[in-house]
C-alpha atoms as a PDB file:
ATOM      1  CA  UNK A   1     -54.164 -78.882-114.157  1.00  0.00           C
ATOM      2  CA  UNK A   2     -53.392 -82.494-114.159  1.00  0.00           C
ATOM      3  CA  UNK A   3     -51.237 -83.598-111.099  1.00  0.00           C
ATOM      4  CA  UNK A   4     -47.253 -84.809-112.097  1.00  0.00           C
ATOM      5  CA  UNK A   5     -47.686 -88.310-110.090  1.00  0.00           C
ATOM      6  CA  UNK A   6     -44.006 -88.977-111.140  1.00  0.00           C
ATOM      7  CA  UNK A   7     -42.698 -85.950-109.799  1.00  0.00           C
ATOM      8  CA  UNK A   8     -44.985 -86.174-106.835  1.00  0.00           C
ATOM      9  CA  UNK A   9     -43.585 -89.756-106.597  1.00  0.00           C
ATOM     10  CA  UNK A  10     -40.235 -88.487-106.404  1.00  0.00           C
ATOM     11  CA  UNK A  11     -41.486 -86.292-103.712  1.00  0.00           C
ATOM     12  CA  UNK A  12     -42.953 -89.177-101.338  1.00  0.00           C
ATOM     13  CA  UNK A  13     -39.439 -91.141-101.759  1.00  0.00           C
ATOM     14  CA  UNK A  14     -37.302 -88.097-100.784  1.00  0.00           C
ATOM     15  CA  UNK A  15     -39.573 -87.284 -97.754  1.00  0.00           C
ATOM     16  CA  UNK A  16     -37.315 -86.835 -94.716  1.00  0.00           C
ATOM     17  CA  UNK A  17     -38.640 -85.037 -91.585  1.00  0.00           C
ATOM     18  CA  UNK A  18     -37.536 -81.828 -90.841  1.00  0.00           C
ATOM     19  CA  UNK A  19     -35.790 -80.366 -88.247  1.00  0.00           C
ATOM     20  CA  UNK A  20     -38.571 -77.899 -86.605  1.00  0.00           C
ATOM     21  CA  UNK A  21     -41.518 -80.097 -87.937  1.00  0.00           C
ATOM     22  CA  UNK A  22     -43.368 -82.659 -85.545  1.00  0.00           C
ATOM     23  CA  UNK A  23     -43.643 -86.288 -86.433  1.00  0.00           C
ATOM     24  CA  UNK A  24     -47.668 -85.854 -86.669  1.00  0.00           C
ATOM     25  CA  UNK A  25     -47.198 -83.083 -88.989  1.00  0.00           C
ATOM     26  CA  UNK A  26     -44.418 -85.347 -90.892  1.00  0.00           C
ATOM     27  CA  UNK A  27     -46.733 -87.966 -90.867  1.00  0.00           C
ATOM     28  CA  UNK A  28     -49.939 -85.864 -92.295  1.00  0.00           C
ATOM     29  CA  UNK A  29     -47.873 -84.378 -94.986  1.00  0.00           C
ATOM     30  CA  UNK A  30     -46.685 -87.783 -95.945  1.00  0.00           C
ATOM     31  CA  UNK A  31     -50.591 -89.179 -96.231  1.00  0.00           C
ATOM     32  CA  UNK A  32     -51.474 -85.734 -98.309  1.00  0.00           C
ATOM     33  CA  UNK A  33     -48.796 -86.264-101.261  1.00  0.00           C
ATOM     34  CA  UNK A  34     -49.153 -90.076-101.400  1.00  0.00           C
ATOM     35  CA  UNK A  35     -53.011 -89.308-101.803  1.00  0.00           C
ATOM     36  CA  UNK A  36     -51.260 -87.504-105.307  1.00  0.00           C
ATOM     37  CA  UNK A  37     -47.832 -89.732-105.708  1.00  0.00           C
ATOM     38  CA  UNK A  38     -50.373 -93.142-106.008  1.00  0.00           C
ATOM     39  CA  UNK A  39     -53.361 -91.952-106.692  1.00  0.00           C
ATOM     40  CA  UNK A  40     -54.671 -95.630-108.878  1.00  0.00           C
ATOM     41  CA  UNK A  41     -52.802 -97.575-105.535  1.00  0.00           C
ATOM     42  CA  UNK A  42     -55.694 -98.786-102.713  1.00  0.00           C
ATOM     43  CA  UNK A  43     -55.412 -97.557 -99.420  1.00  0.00           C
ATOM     44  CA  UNK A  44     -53.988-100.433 -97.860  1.00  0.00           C
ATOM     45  CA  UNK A  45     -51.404-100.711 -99.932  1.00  0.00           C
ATOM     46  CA  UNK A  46     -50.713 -96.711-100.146  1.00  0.00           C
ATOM     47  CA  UNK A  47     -50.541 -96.596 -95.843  1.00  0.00           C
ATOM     48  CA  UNK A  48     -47.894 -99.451 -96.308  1.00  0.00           C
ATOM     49  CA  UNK A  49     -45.795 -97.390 -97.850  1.00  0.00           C
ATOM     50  CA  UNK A  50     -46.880 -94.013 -95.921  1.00  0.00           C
ATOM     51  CA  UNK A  51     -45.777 -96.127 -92.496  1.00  0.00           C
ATOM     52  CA  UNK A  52     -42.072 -97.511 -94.240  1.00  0.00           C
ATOM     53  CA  UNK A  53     -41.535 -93.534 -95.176  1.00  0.00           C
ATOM     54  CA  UNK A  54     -42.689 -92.247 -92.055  1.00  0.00           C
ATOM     55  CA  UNK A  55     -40.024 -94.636 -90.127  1.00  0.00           C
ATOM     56  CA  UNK A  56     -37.278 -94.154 -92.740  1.00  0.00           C
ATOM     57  CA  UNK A  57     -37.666 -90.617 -92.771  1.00  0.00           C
ATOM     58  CA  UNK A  58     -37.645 -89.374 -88.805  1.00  0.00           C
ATOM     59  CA  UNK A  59     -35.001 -87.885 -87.266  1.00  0.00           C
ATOM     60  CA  UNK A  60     -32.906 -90.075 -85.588  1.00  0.00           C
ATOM     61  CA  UNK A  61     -34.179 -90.367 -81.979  1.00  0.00           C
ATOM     62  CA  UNK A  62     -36.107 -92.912 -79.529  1.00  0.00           C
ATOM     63  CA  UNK A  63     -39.357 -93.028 -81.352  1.00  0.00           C
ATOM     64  CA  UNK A  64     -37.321 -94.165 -84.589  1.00  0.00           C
ATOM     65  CA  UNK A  65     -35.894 -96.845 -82.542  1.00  0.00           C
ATOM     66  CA  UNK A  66     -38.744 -98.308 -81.048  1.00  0.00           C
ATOM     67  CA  UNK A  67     -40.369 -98.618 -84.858  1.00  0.00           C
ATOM     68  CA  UNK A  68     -36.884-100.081 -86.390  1.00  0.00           C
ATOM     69  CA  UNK A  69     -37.120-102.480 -83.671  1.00  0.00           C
ATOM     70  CA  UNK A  70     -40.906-102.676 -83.664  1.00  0.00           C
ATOM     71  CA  UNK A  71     -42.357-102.070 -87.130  1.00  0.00           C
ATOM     72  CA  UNK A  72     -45.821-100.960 -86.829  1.00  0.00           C
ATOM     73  CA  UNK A  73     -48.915-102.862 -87.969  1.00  0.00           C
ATOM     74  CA  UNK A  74     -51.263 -99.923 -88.939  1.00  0.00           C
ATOM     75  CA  UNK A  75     -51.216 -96.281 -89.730  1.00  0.00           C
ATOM     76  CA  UNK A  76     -53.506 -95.767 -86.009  1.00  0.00           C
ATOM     77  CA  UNK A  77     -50.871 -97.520 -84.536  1.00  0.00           C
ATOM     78  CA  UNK A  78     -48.260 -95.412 -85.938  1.00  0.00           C
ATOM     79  CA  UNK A  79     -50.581 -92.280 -84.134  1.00  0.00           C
ATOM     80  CA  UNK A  80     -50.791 -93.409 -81.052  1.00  0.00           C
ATOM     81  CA  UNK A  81     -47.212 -94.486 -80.483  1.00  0.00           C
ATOM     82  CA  UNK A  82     -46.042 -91.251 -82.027  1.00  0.00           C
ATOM     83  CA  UNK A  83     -48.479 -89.572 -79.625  1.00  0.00           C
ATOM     84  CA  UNK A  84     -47.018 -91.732 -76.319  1.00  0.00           C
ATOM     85  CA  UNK A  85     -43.791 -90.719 -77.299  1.00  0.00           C
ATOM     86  CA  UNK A  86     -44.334 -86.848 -77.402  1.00  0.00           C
ATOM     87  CA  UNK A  87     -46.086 -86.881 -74.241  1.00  0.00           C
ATOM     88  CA  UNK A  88     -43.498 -88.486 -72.650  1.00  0.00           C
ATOM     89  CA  UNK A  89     -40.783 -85.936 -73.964  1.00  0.00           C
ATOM     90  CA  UNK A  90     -43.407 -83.172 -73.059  1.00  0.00           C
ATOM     91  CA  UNK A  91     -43.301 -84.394 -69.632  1.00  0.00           C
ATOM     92  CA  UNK A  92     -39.412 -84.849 -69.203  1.00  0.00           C
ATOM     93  CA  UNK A  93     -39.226 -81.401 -70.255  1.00  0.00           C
ATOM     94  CA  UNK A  94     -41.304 -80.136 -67.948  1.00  0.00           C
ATOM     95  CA  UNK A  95     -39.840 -81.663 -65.294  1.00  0.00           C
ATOM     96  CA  UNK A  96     -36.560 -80.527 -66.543  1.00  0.00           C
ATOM     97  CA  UNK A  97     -37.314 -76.826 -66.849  1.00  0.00           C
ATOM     98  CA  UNK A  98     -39.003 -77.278 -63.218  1.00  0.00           C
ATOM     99  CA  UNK A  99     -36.083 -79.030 -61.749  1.00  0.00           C
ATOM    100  CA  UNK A 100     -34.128 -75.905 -63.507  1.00  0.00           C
ATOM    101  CA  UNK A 101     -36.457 -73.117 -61.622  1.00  0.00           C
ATOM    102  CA  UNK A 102     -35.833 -74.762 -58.705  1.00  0.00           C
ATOM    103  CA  UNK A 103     -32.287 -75.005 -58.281  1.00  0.00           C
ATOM    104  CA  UNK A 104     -32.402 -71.328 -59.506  1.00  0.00           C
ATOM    105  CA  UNK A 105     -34.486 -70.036 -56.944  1.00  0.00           C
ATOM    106  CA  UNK A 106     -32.175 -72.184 -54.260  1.00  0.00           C
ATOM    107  CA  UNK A 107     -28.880 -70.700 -55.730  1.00  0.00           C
ATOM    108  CA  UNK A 108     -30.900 -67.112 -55.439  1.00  0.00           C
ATOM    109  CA  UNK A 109     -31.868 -67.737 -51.498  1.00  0.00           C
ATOM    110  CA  UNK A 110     -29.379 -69.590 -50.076  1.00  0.00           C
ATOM    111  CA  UNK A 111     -26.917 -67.312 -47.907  1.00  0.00           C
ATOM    112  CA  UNK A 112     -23.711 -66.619 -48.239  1.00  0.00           C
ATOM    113  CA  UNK A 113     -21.028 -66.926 -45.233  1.00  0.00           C
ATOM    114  CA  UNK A 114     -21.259 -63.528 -43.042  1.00  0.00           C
ATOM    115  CA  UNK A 115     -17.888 -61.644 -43.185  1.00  0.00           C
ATOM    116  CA  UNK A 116     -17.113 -61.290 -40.012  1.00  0.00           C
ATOM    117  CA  UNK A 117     -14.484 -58.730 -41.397  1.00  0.00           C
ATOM    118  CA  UNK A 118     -17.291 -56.244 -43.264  1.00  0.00           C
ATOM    119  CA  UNK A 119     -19.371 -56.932 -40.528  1.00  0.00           C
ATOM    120  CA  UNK A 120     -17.138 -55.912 -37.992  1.00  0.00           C
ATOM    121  CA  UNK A 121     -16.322 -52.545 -39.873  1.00  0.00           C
ATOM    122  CA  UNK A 122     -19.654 -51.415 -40.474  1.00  0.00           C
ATOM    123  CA  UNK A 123     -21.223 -51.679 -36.899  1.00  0.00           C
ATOM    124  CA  UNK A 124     -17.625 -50.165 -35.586  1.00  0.00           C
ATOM    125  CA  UNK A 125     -18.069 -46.832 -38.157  1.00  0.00           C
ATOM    126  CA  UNK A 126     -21.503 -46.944 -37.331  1.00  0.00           C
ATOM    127  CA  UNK A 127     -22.257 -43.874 -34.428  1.00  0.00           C
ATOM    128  CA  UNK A 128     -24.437 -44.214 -31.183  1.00  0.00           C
ATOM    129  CA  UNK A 129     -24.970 -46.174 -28.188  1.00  0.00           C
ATOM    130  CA  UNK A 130     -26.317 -48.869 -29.056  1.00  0.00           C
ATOM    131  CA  UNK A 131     -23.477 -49.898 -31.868  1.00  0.00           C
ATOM    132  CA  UNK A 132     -21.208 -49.020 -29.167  1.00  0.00           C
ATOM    133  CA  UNK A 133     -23.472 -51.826 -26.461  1.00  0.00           C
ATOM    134  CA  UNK A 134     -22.930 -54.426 -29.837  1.00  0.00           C
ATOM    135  CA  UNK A 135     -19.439 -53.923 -30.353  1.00  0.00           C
ATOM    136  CA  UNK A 136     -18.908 -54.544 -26.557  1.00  0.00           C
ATOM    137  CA  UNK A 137     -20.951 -57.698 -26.761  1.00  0.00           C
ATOM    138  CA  UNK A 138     -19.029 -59.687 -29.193  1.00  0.00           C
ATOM    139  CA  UNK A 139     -15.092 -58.087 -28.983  1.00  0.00           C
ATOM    140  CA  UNK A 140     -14.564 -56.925 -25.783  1.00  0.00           C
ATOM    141  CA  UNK A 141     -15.644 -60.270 -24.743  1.00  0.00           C
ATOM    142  CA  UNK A 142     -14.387 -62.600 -26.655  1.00  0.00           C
ATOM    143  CA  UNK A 143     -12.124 -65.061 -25.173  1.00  0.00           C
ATOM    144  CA  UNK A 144      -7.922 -64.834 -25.978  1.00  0.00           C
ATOM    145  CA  UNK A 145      -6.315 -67.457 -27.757  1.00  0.00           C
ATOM    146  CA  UNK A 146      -2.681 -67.602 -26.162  1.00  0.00           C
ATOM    147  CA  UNK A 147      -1.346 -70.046 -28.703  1.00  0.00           C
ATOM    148  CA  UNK A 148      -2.616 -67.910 -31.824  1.00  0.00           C
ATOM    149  CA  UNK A 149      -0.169 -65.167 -30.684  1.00  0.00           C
ATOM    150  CA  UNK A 150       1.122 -63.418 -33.789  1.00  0.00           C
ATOM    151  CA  UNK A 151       1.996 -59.650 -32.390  1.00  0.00           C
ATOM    152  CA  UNK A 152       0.310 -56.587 -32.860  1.00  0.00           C
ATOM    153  CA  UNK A 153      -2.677 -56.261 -35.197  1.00  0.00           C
ATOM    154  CA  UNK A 154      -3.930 -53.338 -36.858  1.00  0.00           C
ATOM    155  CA  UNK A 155      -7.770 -54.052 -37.080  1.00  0.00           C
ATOM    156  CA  UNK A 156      -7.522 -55.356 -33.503  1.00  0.00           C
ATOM    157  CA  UNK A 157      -9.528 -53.166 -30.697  1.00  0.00           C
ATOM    158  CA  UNK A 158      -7.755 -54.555 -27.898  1.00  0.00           C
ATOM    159  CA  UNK A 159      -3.823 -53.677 -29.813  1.00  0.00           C
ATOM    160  CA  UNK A 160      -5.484 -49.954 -30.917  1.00  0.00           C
ATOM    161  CA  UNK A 161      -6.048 -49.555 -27.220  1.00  0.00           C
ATOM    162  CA  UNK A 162      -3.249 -51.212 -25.574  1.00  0.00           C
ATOM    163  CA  UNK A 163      -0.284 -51.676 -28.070  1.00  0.00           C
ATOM    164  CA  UNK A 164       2.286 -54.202 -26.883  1.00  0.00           C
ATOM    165  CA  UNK A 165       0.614 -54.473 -23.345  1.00  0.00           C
ATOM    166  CA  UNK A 166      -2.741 -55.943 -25.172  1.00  0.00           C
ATOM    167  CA  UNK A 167      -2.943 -59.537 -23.665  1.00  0.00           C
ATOM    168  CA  UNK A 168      -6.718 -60.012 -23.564  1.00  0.00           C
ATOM    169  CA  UNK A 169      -6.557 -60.388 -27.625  1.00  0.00           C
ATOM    170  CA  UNK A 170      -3.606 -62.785 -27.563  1.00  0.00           C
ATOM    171  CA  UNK A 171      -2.252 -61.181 -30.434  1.00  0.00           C
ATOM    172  CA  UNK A 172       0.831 -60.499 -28.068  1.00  0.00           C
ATOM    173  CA  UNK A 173       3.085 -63.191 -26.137  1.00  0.00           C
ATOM    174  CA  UNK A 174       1.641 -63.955 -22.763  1.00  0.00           C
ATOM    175  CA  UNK A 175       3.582 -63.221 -19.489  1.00  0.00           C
ATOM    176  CA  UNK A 176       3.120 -65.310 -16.446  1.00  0.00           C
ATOM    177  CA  UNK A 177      -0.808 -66.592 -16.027  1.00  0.00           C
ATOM    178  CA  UNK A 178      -1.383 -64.495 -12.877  1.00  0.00           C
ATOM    179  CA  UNK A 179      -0.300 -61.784 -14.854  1.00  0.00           C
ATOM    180  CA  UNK A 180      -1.813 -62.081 -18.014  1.00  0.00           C
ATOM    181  CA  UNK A 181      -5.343 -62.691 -16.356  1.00  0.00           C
ATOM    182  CA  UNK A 182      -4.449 -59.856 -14.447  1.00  0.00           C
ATOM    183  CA  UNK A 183      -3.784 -57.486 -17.555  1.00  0.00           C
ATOM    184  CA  UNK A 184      -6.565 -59.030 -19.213  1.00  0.00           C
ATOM    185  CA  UNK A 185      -9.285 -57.721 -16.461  1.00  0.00           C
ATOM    186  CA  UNK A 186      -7.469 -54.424 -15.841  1.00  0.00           C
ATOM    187  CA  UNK A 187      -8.003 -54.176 -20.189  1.00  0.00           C
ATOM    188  CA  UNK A 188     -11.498 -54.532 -19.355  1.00  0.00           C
ATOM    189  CA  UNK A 189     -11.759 -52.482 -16.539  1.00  0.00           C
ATOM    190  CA  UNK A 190     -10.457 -49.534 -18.837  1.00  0.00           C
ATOM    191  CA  UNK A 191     -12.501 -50.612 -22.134  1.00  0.00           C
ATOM    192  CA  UNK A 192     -15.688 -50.411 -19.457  1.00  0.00           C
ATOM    193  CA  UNK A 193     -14.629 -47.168 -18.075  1.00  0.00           C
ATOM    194  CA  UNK A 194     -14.074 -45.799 -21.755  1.00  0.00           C
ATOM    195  CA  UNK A 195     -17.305 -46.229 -22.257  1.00  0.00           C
ATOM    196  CA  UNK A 196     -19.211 -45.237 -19.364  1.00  0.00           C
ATOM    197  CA  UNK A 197     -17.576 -41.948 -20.748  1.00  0.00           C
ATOM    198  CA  UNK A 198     -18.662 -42.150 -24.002  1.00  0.00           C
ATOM    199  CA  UNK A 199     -22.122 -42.738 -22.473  1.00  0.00           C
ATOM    200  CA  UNK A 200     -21.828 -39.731 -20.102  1.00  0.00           C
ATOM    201  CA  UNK A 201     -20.967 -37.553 -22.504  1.00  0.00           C
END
């Protein structure tokens, strides 16, 4: 069945390069219907116009650019350009989707601030002695602020115990310095005794 150069003409001209298609496979397909589109044409003259189609007809993007602003001189040169060019974007992607995993997995490990709050609940509901040892560690010891007094508060160990008297907190209004050191180490003369009952028992 004889081959329908004009049509296949038509089909060389109107060449564009398509969206999911390569520009090596653009390019091949563009040497297989000129073969058909000019078939009396020699093949100088025939990869002229394969390497003006080829250009005209990629997507718009870097490796267009570089040809519109550097034409090439032969259909190898056309190759190994195209070829530089999609290892390069091979490589940026790459290092892309790498630089991607990355900040993924650091997003994934990287702590979060403890909440004291939480914290604080769970090792107080928690039974036995040694929660009991903890909780005496960090609260009963920590120091008072007296000028962070703003009265009685109800997640506060020291107001539980001691109400309006609690001084060692400084949740309450301090009283003369003698006294308030004094409160303050009878508070943890009775928080220690509390618990060398709890212990006992």
């Amino acid at each position: 069945m004889p081959v329908d150069t004009q049509q296949m003409t038509i089909q060389f001209l109107s060449r564009h390069q398509k969206a999911s298609e390569s520009p090596i496979d653009y390019l091949h397909s563009l040497q297989q219907v000129a073969v058909q589109a000019f078939p009396r044409l020699d093949m100088i003259g025939r990869e002229e116009l394969i390497r003006s189609r080829f250009v005209e007809g990629l997507l718009p993007g870097p490796l267009k650019e570089h040809f519109l602003r550097n034409p090439p001189a032969d259909t190898s040169e056309v190759k190994r350009t195209t070829l530089r060019f999609l290892a390069a974007d091979k490589l940026v992607n790459s290092a892309s989707a790498h630089s991607s995993s990355v900040t993924t997995v650091e997003r994934a490990t990287k702590p979060s601030g403890p909440d004291t709050c939480q914290t604080t609940v769970a090792v107080t509901d928690l039974p036995g002695r040694g929660v009991i040892h903890r909780q005496s560690n960090s609260r009963w010891n920590k120091q008072p602020a007296w000028g962070n007094y703003n009265g009685r508060q109800a997640g506060c160990i020291y107001c539980k115990r001691f109400g309006r008297n609690a001084r060692r907190c400084g949740h309450n209004r301090p009283r003369k310095p003698e006294q308030a050191r004094i409160n303050a180490l009878e508070e943890e003369e009775q928080a220690l005794h509390a618990l060398n009952l709890q212990d006992d028992s």
